[in-house]
N, C-alpha and C. Protein backbone atom coordinates (compact mmCIF):
# COMPACT_ATOMS: atom_id res chain seq x y z
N UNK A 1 -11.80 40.48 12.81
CA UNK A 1 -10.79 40.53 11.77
C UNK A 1 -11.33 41.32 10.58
N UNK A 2 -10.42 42.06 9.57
CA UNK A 2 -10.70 42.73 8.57
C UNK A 2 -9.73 42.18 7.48
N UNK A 3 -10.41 42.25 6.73
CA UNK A 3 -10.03 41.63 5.08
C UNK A 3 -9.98 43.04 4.43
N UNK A 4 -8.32 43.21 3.93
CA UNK A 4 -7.58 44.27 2.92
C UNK A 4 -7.56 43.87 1.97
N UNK A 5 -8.56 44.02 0.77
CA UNK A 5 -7.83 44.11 -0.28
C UNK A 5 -7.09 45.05 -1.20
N UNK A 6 -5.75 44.52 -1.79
CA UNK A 6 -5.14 45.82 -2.49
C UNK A 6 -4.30 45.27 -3.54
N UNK A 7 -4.79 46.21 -4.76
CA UNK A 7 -4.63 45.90 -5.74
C UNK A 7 -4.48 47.20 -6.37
N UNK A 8 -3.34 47.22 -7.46
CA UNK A 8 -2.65 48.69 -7.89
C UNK A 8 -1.58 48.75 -8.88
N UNK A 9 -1.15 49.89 -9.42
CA UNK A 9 0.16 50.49 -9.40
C UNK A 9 1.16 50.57 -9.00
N UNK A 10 2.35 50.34 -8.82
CA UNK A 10 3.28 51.56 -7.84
C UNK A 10 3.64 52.22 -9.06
N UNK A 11 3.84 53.80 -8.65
CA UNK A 11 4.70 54.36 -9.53
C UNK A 11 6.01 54.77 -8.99
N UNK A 12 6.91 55.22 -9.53
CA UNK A 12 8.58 55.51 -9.38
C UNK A 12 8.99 56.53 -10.05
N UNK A 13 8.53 57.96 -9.54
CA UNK A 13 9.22 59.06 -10.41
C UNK A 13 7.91 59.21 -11.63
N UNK A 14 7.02 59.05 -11.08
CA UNK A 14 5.50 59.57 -12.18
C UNK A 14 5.41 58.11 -13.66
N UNK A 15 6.30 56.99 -13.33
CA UNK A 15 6.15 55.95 -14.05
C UNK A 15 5.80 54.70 -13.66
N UNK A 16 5.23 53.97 -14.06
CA UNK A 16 4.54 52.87 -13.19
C UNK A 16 5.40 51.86 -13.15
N UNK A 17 5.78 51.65 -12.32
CA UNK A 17 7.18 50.45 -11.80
C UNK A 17 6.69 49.30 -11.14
N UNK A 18 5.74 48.55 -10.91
CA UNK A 18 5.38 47.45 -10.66
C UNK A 18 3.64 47.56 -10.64
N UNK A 19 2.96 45.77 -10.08
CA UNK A 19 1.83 45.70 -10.21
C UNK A 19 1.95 45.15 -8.46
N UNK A 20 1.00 45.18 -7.96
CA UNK A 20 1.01 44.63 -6.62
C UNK A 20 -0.66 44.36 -6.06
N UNK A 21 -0.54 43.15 -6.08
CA UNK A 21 -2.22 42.53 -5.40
C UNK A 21 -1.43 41.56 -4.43
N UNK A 22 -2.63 41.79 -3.54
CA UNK A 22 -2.42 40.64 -2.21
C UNK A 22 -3.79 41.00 -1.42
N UNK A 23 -3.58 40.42 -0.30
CA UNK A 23 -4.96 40.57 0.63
C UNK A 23 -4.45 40.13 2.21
N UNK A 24 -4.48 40.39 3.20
CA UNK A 24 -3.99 40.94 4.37
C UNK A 24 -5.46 40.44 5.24
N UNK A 25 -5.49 39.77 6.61
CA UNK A 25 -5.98 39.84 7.24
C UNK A 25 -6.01 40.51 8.72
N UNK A 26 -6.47 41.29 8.91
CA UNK A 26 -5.35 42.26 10.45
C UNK A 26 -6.79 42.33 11.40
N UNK A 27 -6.29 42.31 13.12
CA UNK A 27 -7.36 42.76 13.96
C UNK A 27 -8.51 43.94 13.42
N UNK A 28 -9.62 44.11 13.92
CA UNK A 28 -10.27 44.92 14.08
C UNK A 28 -11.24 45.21 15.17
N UNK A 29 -11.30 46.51 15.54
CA UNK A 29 -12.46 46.72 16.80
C UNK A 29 -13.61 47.74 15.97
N UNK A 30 -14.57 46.92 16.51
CA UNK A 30 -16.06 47.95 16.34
C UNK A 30 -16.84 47.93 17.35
N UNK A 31 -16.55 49.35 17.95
CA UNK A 31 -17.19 49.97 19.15
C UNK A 31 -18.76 50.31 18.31
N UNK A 32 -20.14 50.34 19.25
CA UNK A 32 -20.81 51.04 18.92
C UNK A 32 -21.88 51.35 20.25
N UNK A 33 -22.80 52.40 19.85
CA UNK A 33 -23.78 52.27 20.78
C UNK A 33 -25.18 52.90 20.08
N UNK A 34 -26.06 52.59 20.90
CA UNK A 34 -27.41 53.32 20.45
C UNK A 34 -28.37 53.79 20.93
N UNK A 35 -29.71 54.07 20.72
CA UNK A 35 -30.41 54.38 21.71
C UNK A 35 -31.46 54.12 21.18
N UNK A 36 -32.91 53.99 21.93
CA UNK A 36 -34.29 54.07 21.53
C UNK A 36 -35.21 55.25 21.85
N UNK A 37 -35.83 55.85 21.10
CA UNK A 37 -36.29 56.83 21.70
C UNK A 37 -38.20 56.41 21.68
N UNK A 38 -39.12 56.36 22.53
CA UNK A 38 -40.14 55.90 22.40
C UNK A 38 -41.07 56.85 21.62
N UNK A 39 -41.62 56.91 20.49
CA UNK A 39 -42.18 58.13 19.65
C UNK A 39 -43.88 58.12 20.13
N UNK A 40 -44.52 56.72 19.92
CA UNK A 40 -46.13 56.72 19.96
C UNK A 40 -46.06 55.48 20.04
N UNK A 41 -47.25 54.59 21.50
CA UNK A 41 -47.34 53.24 21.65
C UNK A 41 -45.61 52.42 21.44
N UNK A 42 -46.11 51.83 20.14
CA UNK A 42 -44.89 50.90 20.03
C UNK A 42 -43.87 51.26 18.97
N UNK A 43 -43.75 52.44 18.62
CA UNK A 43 -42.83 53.12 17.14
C UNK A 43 -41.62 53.48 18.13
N UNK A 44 -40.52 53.79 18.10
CA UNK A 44 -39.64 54.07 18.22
C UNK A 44 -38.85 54.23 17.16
N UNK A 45 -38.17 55.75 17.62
CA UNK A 45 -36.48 56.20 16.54
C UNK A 45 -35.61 55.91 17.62
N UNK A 46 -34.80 55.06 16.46
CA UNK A 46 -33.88 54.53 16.80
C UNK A 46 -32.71 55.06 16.38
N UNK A 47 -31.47 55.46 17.24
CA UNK A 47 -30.20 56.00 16.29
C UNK A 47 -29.14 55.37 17.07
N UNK A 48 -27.99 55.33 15.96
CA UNK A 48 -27.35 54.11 16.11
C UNK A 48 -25.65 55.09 15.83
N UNK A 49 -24.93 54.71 16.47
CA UNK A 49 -23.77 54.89 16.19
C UNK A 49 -22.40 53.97 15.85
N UNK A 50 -21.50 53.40 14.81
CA UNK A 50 -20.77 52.82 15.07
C UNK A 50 -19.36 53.07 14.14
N UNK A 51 -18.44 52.34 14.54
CA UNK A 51 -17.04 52.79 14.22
C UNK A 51 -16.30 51.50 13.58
N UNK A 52 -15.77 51.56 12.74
CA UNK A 52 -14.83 50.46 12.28
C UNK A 52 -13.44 50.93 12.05
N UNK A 53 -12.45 50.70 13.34
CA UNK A 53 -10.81 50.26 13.32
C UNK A 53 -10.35 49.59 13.14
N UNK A 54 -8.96 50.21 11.80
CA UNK A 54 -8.34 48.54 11.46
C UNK A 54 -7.02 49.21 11.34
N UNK A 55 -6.07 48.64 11.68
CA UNK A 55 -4.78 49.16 11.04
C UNK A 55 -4.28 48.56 10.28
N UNK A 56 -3.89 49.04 9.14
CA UNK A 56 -3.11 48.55 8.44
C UNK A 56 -1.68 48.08 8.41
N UNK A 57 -1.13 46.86 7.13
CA UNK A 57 0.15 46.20 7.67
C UNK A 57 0.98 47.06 7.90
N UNK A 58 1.85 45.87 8.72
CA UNK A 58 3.69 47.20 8.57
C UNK A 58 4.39 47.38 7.51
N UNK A 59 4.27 46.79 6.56
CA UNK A 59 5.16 47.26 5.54
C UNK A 59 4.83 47.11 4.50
N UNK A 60 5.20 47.44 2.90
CA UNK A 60 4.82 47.35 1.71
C UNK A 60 3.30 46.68 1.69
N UNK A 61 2.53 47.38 2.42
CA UNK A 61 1.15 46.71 1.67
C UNK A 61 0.44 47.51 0.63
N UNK A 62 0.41 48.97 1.50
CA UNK A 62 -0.05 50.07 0.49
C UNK A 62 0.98 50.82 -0.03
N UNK A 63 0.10 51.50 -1.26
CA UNK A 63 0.80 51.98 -1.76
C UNK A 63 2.17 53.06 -1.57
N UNK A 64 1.71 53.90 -0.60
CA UNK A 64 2.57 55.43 0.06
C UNK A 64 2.86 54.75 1.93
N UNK A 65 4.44 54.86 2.21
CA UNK A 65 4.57 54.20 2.95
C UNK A 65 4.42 55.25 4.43
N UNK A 66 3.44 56.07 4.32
CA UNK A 66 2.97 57.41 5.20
C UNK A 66 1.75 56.07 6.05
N UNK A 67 0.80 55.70 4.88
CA UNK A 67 -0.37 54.48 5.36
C UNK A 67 0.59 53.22 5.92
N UNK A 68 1.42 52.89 6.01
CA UNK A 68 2.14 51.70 6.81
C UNK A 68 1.62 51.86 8.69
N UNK A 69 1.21 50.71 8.42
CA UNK A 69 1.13 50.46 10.20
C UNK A 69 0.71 51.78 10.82
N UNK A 70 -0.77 52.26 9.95
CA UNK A 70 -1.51 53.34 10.78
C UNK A 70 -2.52 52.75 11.40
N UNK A 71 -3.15 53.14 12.07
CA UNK A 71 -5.07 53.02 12.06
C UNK A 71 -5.83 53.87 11.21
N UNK A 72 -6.75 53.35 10.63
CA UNK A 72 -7.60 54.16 10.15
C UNK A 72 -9.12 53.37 10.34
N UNK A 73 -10.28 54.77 10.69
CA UNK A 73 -11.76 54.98 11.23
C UNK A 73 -12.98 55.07 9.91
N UNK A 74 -13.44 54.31 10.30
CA UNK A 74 -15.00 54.59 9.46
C UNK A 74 -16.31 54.83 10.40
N UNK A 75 -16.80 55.79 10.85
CA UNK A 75 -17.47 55.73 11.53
C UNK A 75 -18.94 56.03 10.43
N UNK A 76 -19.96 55.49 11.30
CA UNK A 76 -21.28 55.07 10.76
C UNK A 76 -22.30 55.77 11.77
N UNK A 77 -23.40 56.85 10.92
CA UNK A 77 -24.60 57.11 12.09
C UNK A 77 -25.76 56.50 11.36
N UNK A 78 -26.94 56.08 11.63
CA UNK A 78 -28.04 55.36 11.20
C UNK A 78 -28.87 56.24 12.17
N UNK A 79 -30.02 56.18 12.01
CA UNK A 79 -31.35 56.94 12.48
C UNK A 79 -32.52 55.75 12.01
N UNK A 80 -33.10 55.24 12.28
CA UNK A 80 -34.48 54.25 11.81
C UNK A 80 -35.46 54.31 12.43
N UNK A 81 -36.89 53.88 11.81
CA UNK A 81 -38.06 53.94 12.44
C UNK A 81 -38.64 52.51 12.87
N UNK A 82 -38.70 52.42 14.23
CA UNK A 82 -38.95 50.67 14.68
C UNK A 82 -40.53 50.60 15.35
N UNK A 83 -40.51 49.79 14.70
CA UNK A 83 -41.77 49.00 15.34
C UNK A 83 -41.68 47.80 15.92
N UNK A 84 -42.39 47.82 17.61
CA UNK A 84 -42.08 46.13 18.26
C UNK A 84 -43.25 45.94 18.54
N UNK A 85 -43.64 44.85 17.66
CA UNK A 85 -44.36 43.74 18.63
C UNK A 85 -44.69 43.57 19.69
């Protein structure tokens, strides 16, 4: 699950016509994967890939009603230096 918060404006013709806060809880998927690469003995680089999907509500949540009941992606790359035991 993903937690929306939204809090704002609306405007109406370039004037601000209401206030609007709320908070929305909606599915989410986070795919990821990674890999190890063995560098020397026990060091390994590590790189990491992952994605965060959420769609947003169906109706009046955000502001521009284009974002109604889309998906939208955050994807994430990481690279690190590991050491195991």
């Amino acid at each position: 699950m993903a937690r929306i918060d939204r809090t704002g404006i609306i405007f109406d013709a370039g004037r601000p016509s209401a206030t609007q806060s709320d908070i929305k809880f909606v599915p989410a998927l986070a795919p990821a994967a990674g890999a190890d690469i063995r560098l020397r003995g026990r060091w390994f680089l590590r790189g990491e890939f992952r994605d965060f999907l959420y769609r947003t509500p169906g109706v009046g949540f955000v502001a521009s009603e284009f974002d109604w009941n889309q998906w939208h992606s955050n994807p994430t790359g990481i690279v690190s230096l590991v050491y195991r035991r």
